[in-house]
N, C-alpha and C. Protein backbone atom coordinates (compact mmCIF):
# COMPACT_ATOMS: atom_id res chain seq x y z
N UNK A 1 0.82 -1.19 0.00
CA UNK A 1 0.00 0.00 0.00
C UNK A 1 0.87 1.26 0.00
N UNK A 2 1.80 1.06 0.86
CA UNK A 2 2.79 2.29 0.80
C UNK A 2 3.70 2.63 -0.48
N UNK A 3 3.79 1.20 -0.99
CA UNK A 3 4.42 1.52 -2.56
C UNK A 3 3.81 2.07 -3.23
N UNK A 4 2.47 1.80 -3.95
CA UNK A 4 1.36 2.66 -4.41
C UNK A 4 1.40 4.20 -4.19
N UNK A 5 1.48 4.56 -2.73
CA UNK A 5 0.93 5.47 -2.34
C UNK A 5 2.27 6.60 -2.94
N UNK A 6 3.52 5.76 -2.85
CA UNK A 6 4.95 6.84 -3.08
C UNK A 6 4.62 6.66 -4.75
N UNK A 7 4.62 5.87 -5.03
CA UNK A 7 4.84 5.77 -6.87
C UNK A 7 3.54 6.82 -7.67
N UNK A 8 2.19 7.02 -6.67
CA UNK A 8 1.15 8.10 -6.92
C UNK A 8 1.60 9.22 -6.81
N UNK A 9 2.30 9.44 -5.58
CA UNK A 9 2.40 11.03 -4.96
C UNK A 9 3.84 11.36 -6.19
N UNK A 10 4.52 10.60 -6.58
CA UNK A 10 5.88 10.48 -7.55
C UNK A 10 5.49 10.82 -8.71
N UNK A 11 4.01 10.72 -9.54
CA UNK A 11 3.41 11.08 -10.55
C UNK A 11 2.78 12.09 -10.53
N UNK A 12 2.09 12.23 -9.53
CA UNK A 12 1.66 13.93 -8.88
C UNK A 12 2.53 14.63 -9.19
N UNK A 13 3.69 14.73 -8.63
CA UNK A 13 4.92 15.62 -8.40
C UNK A 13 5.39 15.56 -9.56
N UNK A 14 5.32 15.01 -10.62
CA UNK A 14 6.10 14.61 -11.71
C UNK A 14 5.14 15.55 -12.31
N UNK A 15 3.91 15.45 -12.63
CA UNK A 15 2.68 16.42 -13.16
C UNK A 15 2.62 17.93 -13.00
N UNK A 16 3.16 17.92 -12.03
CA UNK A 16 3.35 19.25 -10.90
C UNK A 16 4.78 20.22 -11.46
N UNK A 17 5.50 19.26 -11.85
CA UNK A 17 6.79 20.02 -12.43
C UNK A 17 6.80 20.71 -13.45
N UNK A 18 6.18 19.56 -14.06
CA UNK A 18 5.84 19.96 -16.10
C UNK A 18 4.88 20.94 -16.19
N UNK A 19 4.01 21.28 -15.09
CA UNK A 19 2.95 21.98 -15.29
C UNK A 19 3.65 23.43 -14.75
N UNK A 20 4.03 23.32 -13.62
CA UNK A 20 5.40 24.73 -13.43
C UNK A 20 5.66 25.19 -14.56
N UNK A 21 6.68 24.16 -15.22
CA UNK A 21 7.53 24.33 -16.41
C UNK A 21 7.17 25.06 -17.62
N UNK A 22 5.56 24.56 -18.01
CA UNK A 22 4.85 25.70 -18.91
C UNK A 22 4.49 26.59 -18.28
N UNK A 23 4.24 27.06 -17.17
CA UNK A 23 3.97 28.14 -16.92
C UNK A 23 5.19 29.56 -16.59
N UNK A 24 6.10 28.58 -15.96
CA UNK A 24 7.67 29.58 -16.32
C UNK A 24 8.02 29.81 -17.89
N UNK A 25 7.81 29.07 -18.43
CA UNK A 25 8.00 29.17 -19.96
C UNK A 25 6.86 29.68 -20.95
N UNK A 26 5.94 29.90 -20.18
CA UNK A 26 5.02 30.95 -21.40
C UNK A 26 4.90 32.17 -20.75
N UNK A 27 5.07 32.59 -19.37
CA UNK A 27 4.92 33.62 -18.84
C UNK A 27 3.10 34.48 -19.25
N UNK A 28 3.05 34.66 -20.21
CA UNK A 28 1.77 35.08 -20.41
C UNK A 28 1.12 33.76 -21.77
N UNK A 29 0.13 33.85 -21.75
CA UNK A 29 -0.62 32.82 -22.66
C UNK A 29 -0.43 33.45 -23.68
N UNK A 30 0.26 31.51 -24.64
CA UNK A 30 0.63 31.80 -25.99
C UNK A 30 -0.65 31.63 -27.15
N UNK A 31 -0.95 31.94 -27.88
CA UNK A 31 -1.85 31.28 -28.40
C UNK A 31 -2.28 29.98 -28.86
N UNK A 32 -2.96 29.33 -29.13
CA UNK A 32 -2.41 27.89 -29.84
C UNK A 32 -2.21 27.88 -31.33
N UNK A 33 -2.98 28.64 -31.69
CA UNK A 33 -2.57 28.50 -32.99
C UNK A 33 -1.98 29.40 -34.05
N UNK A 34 -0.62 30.07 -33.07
CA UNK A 34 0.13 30.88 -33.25
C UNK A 34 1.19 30.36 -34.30
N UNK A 35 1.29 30.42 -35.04
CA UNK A 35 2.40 29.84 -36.25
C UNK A 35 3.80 30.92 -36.43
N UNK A 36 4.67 30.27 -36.39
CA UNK A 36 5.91 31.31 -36.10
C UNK A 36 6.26 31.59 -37.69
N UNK A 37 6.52 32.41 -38.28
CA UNK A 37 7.35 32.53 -39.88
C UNK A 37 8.46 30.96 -40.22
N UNK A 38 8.29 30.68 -41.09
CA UNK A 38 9.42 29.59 -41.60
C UNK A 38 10.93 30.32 -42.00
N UNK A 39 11.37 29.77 -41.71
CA UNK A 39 12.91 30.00 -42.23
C UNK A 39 13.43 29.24 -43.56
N UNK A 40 13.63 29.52 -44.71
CA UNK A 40 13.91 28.96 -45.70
C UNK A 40 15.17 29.72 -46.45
N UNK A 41 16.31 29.01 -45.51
CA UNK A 41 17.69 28.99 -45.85
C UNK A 41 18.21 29.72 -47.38
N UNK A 42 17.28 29.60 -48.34
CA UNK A 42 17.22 30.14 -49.70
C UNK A 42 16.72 31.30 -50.08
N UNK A 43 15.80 31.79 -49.19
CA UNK A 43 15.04 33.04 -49.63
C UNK A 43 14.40 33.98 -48.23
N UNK A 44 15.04 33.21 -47.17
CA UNK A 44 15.03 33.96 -46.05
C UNK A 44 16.10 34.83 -45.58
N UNK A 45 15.77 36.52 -44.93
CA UNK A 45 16.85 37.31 -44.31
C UNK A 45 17.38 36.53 -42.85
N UNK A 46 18.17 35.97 -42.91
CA UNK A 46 18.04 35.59 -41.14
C UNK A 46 17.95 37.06 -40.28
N UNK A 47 18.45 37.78 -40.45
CA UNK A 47 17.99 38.66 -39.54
C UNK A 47 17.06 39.35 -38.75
N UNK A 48 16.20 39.06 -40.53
CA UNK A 48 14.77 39.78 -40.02
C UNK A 48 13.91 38.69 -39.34
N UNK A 49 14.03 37.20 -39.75
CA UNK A 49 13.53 36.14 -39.28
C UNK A 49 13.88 36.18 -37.73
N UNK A 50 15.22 36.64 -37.34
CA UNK A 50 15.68 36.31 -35.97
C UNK A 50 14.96 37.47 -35.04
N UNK A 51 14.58 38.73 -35.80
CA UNK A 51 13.81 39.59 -35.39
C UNK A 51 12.93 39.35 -34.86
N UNK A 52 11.85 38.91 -35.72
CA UNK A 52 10.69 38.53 -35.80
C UNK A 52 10.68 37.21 -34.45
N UNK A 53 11.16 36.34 -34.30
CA UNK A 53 11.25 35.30 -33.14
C UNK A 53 11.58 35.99 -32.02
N UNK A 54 12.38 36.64 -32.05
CA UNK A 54 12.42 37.70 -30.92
C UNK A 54 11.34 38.17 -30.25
N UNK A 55 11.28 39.13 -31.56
CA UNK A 55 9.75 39.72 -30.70
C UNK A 55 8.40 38.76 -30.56
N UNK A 56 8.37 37.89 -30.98
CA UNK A 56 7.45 36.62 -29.92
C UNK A 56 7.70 36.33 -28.82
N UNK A 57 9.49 36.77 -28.97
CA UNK A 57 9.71 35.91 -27.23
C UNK A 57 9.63 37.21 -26.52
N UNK A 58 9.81 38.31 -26.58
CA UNK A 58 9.71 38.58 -25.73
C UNK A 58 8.22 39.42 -25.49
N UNK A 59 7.15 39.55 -26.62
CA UNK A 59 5.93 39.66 -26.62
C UNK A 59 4.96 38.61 -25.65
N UNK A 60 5.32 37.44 -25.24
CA UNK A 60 4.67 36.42 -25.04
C UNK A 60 5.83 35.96 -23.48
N UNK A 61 6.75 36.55 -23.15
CA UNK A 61 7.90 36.18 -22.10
C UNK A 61 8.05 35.02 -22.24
N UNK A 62 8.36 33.91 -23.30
CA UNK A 62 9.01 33.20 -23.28
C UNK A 62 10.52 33.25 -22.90
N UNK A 63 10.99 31.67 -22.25
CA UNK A 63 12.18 31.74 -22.08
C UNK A 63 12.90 31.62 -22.95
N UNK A 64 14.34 31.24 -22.31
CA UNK A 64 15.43 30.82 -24.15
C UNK A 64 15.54 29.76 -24.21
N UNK A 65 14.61 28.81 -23.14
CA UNK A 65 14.55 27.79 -23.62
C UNK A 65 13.73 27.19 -24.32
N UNK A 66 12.15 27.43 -24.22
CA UNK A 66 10.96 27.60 -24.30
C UNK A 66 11.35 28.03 -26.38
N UNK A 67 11.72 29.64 -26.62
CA UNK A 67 11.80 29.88 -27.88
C UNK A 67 12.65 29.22 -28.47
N UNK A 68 13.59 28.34 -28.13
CA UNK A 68 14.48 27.66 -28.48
C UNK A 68 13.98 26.22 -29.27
N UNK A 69 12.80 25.93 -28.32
CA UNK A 69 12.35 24.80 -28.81
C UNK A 69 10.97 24.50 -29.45
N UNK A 70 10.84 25.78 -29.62
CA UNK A 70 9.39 26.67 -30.75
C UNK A 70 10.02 26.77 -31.80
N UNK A 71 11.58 26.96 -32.01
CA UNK A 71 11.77 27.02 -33.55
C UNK A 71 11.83 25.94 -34.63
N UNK A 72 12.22 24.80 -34.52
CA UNK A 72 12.41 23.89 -34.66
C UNK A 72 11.48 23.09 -35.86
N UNK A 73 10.41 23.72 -35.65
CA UNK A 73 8.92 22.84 -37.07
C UNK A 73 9.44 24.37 -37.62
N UNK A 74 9.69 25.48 -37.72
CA UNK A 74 9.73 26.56 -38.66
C UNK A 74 10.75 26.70 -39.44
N UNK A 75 11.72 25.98 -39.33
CA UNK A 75 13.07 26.06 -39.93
C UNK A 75 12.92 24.81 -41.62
N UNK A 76 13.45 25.36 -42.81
CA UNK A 76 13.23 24.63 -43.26
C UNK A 76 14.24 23.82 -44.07
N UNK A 77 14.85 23.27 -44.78
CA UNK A 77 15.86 22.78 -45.73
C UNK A 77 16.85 22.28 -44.63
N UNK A 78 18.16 22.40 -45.28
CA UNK A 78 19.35 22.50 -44.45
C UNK A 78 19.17 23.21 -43.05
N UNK A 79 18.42 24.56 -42.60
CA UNK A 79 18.57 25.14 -41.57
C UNK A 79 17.91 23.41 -40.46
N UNK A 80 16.84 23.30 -40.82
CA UNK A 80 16.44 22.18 -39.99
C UNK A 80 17.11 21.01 -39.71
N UNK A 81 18.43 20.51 -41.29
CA UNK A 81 19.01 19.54 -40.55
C UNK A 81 20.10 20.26 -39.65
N UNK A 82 20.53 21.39 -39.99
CA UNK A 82 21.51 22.35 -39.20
C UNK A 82 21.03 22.40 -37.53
N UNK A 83 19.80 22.44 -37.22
CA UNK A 83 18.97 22.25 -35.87
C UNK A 83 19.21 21.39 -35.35
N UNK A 84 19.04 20.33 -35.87
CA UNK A 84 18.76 18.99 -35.17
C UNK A 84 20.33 18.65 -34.81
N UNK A 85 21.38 18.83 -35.19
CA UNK A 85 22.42 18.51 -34.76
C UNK A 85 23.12 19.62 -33.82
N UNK A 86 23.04 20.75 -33.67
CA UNK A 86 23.38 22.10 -33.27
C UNK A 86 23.18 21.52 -31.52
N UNK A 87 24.65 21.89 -31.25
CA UNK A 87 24.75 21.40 -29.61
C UNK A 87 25.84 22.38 -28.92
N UNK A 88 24.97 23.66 -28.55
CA UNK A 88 25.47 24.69 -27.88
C UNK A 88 25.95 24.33 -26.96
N UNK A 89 27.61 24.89 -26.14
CA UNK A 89 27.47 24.97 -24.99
C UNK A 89 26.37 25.53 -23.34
N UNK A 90 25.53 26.28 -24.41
CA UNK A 90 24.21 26.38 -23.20
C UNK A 90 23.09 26.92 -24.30
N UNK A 91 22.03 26.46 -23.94
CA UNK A 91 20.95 26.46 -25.16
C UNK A 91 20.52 27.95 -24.39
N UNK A 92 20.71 29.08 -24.89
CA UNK A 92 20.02 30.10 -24.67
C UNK A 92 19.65 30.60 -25.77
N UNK A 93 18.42 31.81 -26.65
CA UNK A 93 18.61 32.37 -27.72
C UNK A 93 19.75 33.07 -28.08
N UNK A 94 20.51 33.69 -27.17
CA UNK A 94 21.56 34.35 -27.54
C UNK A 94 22.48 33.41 -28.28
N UNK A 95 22.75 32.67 -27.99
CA UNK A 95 23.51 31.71 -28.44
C UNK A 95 22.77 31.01 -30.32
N UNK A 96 21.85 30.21 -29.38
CA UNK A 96 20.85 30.22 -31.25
C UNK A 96 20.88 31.05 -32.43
N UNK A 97 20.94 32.60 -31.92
CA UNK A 97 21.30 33.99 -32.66
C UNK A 97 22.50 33.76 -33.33
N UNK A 98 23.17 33.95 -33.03
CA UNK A 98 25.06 33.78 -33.28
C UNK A 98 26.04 32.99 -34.03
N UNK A 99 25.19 31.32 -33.49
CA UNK A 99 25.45 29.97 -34.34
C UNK A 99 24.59 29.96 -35.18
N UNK A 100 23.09 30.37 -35.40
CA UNK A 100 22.18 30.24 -36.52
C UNK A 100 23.15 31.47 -37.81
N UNK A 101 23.33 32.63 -37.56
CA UNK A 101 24.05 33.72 -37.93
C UNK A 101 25.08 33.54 -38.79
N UNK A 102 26.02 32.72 -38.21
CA UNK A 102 27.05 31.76 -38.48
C UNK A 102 27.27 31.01 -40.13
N UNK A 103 26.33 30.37 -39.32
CA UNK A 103 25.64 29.30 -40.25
C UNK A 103 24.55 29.73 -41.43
N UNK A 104 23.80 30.13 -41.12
CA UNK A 104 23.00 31.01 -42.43
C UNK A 104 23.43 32.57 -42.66
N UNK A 105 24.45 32.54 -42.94
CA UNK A 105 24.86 34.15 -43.22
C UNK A 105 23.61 35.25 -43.93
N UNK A 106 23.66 36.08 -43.86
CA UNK A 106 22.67 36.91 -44.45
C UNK A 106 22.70 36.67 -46.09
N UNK A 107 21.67 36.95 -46.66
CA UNK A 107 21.38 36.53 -48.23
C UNK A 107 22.07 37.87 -48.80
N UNK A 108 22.98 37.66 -49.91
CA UNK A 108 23.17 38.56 -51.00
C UNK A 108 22.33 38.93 -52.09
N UNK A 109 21.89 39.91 -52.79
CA UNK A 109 21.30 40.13 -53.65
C UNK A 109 21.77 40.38 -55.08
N UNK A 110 21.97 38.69 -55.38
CA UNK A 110 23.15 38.87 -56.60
C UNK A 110 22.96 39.40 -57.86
N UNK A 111 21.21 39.92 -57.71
CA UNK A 111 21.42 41.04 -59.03
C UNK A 111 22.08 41.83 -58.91
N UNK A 112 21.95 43.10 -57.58
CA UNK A 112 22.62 43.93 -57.05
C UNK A 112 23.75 43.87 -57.20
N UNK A 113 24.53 42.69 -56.52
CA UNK A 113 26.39 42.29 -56.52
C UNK A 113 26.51 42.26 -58.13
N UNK A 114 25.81 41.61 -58.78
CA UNK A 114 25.93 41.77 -60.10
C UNK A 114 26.31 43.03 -60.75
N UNK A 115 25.21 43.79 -61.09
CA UNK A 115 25.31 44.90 -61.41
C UNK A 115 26.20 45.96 -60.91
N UNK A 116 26.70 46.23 -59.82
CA UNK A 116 27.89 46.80 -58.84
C UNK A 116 29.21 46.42 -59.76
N UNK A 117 29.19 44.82 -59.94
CA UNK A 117 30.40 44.62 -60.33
C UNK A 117 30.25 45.14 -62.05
N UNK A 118 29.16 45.35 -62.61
CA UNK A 118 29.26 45.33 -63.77
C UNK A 118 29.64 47.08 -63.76
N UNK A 119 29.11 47.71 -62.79
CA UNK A 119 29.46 49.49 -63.25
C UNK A 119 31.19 49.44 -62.50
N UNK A 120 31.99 48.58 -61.44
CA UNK A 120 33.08 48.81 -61.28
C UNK A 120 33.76 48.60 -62.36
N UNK A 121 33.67 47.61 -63.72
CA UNK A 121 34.37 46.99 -64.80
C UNK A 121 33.78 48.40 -65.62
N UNK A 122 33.44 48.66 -66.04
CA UNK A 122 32.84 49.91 -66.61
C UNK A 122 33.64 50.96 -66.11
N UNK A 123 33.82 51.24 -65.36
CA UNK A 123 34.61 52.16 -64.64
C UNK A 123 35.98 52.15 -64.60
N UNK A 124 36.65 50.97 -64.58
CA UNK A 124 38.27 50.33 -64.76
C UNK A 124 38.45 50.60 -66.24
N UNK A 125 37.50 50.17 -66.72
CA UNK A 125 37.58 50.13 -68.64
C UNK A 125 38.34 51.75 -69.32
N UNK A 126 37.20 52.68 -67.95
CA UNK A 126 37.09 53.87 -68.76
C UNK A 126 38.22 54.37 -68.34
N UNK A 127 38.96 54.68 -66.74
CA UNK A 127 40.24 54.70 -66.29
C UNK A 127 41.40 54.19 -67.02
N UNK A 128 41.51 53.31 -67.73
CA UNK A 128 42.43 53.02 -68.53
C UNK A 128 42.66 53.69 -69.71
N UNK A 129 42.11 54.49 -70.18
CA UNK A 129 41.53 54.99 -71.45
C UNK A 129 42.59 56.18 -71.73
């Protein structure tokens, strides 16, 4: 009877933690069917993406651990297998920021780089002249 009674009160308490745990970690109620922006390694700014997660977390007081593990279905291509292996020395966003950063450098706009390089050659051409 006394085994019962510890292995109940052990599931209680176990219930009791996890239920803490979302509540330190949403700080205010998230919505449910709040969908975060996707990240698509090809045609995404990380910056503005990292923006944007930001201000969820801290719109909603999530933790860095909590937004950490909200990103994860939004990431898409390579960034997602880049996720799943990504093993910070401490999972905070700051950190996520920095190594995601890293790793998905900001997108170039290679018409732009294009064209830049095409008026510097234009410009060398005419200097020589």
């Amino acid at each position: 009877m006394a085994e019962e009674l510890a292995k109940s009160l052990g599931a209680i308490a176990s219930i009791l933690e996890n239920l803490q745990r979302k509540v330190d970690d949403n700080g205010t109620q998230t919505p449910i069917s709040l969908a975060l922006p996707s990240f698509d390694p090809d045609s995404t700014d990380n910056h503005v993406w990292l923006q944007k997660i930001e201000g969820y977390k801290n719109e909603f007081g999530w933790s860095d651990r909590a937004t950490v593990s909200r990103i994860g279905p939004f990431l898409l291509k390579s960034a997602l297998g880049w996720f799943s292996v990504w093993q910070p020395t401490e999972e905070t966003f700051e950190n996520f920021k920095i190594d995601f950063s890293v790793s998905f450098p900001k997108q170039k706009n290679l018409a732009t780089t294009s064209e830049i390089d095409e008026q510097a050659k234009s410009r060398l051409s005419t200097f020589g002249r």
